[in-house]
Protein backbone atom coordinates (compact mmCIF):
# COMPACT_ATOMS: atom_id res chain seq x y z
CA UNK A 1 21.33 82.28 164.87
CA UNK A 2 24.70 84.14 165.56
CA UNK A 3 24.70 88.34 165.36
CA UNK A 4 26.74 89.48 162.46
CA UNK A 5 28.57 92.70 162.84
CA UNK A 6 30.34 94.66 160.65
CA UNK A 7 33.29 96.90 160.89
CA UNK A 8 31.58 100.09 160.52
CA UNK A 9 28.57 98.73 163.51
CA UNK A 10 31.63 98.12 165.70
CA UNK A 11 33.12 101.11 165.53
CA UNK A 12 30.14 103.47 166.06
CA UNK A 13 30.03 104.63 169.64
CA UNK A 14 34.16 104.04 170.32
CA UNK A 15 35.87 106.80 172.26
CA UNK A 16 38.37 108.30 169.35
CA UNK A 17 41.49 109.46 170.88
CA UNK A 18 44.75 111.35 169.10
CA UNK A 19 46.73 114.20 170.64
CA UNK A 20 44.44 117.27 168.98
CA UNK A 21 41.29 115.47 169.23
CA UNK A 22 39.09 113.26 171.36
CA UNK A 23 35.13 112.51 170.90
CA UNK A 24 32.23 109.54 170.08
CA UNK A 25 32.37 107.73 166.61
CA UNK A 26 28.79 108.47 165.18
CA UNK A 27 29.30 107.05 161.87
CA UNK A 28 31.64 105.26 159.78
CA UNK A 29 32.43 104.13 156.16
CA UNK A 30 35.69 102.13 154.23
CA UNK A 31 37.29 104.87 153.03
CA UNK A 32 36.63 106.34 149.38
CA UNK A 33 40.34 106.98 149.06
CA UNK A 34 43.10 104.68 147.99
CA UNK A 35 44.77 104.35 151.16
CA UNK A 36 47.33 101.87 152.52
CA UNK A 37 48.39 101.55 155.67
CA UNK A 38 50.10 98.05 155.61
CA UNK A 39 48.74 94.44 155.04
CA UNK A 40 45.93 93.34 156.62
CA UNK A 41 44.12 96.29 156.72
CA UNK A 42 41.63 98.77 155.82
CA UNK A 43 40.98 102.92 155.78
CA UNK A 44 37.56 103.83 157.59
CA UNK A 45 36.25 107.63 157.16
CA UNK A 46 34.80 108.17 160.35
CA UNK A 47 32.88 111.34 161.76
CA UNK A 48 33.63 112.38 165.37
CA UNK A 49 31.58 113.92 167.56
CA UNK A 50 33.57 116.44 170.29
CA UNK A 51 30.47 118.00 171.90
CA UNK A 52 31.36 121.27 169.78
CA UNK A 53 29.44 122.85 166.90
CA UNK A 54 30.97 120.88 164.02
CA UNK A 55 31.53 117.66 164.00
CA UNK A 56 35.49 116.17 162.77
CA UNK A 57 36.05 113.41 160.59
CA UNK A 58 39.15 111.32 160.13
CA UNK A 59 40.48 108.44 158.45
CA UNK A 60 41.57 105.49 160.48
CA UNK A 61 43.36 102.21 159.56
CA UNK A 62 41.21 98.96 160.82
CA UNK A 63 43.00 95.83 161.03
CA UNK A 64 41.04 92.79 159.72
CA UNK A 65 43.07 89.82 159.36
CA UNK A 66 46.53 88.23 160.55
């Protein structure tokens, strides 16, 4: 029997990286809000953890198709 992922399973434990912020993905979830960010793809709300007291959350855009 193959493993089925999903988006949010893959992206739990990535390294998120911008210019103000780096830190683990500890959770994720497709975005509540109507956000595009081009064809093919999806918004994820994900929570970051930086090792400080609170964690951050941001929204990302997931590709998932051609």
């Amino acid at each position: 029997m193959a493993n089925l992922y999903t988006i949010e399973n893959l992206l739990i434990g990535k390294t998120y990286k911008s210019t103000s912020l780096r830190g683990e993905i500890i959770s994720a979830e497709k975005s509540p809000h109507p956000i595009w960010y081009g064809d093919n793809t999806e918004a994820y709300l994900v929570e970051i953890y930086t090792g400080t007291f609170r964690n951050k959350f941001r929204t990302i855009a997931v590709k998932v198709g051609e």
